[in-house]
C-alpha atoms as a PDB file:
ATOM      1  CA  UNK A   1     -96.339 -34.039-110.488  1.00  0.00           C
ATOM      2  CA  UNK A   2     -93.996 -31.452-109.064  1.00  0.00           C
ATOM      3  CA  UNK A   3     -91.538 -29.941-111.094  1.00  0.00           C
ATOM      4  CA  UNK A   4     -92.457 -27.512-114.335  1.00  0.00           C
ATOM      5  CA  UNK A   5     -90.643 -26.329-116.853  1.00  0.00           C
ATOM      6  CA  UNK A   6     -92.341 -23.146-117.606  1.00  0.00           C
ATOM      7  CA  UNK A   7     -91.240 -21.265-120.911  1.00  0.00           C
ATOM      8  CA  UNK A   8     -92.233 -18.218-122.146  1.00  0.00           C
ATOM      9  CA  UNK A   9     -90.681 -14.516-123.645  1.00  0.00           C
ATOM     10  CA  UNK A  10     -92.530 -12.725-121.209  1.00  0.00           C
ATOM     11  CA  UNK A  11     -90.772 -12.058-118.014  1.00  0.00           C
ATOM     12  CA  UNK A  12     -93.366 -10.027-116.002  1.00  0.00           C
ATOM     13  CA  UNK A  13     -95.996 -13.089-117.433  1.00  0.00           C
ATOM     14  CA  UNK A  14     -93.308 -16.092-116.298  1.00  0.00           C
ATOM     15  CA  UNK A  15     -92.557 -14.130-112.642  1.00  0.00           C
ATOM     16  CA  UNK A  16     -96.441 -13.999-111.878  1.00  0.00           C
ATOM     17  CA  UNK A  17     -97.192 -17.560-113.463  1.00  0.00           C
ATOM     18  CA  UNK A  18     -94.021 -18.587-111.508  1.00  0.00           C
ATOM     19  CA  UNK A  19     -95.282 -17.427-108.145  1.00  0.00           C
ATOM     20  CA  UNK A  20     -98.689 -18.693-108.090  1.00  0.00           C
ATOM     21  CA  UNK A  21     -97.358 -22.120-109.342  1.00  0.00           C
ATOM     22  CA  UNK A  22     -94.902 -21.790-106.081  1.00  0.00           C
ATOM     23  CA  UNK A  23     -97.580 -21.003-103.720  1.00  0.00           C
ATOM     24  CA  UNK A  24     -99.446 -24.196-104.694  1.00  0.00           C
ATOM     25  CA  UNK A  25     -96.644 -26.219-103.964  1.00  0.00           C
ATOM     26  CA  UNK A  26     -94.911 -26.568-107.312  1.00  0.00           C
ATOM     27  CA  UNK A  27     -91.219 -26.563-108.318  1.00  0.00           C
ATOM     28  CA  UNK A  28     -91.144 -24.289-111.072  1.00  0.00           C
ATOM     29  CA  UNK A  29     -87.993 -23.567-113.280  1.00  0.00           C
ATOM     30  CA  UNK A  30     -88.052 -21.030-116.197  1.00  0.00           C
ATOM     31  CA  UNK A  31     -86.902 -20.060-119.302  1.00  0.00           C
ATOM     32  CA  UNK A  32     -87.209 -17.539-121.368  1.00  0.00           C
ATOM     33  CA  UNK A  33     -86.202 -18.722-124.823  1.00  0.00           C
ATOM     34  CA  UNK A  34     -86.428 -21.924-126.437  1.00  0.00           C
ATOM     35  CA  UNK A  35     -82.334 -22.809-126.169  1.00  0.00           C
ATOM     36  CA  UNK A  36     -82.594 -22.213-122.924  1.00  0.00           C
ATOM     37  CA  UNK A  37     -85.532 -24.727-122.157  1.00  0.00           C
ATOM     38  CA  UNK A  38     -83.539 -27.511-124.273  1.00  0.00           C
ATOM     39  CA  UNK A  39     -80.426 -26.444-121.869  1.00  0.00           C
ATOM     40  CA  UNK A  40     -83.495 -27.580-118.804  1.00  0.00           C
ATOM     41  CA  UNK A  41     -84.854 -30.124-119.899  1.00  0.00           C
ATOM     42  CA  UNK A  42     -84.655 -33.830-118.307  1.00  0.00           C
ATOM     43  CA  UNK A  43     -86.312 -36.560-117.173  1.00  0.00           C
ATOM     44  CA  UNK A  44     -86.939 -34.618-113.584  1.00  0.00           C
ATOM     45  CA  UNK A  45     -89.451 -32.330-115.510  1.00  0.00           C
ATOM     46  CA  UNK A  46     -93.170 -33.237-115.178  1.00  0.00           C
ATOM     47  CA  UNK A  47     -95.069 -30.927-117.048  1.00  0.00           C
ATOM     48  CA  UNK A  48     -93.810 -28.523-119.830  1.00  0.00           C
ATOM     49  CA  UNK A  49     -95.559 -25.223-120.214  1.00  0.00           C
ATOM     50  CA  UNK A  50     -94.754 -23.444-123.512  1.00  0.00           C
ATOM     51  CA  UNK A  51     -95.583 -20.608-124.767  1.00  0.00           C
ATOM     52  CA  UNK A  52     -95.875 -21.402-129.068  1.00  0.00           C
ATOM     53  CA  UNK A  53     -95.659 -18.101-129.913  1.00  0.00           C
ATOM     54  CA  UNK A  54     -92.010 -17.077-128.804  1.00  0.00           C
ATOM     55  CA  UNK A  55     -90.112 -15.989-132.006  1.00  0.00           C
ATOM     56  CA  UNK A  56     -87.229 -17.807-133.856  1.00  0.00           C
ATOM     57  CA  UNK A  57     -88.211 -21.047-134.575  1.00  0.00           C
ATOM     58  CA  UNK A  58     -91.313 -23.023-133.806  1.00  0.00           C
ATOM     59  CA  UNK A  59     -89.984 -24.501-130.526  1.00  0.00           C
ATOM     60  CA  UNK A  60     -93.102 -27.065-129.615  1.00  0.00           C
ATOM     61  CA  UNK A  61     -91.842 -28.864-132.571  1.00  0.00           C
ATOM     62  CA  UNK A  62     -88.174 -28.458-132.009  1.00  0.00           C
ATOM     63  CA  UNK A  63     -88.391 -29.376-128.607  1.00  0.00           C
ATOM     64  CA  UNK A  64     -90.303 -32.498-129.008  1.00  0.00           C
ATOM     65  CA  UNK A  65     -88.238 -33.606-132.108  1.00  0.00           C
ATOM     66  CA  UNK A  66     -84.728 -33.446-130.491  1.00  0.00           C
ATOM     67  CA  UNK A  67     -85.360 -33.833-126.711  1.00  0.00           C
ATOM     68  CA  UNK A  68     -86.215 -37.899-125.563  1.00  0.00           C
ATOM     69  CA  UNK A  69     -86.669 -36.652-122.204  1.00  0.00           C
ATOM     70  CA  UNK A  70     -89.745 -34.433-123.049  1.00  0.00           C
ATOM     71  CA  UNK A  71     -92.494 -35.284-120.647  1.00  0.00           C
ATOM     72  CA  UNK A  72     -95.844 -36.714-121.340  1.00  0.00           C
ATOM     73  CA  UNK A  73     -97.624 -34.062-120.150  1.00  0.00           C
ATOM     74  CA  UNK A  74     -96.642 -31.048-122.167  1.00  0.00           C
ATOM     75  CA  UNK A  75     -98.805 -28.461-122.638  1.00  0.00           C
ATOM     76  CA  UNK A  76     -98.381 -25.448-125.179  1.00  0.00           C
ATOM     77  CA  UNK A  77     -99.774 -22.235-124.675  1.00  0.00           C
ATOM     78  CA  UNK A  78    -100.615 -19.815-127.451  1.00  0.00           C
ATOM     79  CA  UNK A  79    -101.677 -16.339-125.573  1.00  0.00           C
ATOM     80  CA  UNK A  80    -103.715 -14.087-128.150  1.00  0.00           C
ATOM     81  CA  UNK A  81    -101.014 -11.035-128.524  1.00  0.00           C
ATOM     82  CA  UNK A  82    -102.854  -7.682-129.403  1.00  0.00           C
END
């Protein structure tokens, strides 16, 4: 497993998550919306990262509804926002 898709409305969250993903030797690509992670998404992808609390549209769902090339390993990440 090398390359993640990393997704999340956060920028400052995605840059830091993004950098200590790099420094352990991952390929990290991110979005910051959930068009833009459907625009991303292939069969190169090895682990999803998604934030489930973005707004618009429950994405999780979306994504794994219309995209076939959704990896295995997906895991959705629902931060406690204050």
């Amino acid at each position: 497993m090398n390359k993640i898709l990393l997704v999340d409305d956060d920028r400052e969250l995605t840059s830091l998550l993004k950098e200590l993903l790099e420094m352990e030797g991952f390929n990290v690509i991110v979005a910051h919306d959930g068009e833009q992670a459907l625009d991303l998404l292939d069969d190169s992808i090895d682990l999803l990262l998604l934030d489930v609390m973005m707004p618009k549209k429950k994405w999780y769902r979306h994504i794994k509804s219309t995209s076939p090339d959704t990896p295995d390993a997906c895991h959705y990440v629902d931060g406690a926002r204050q």
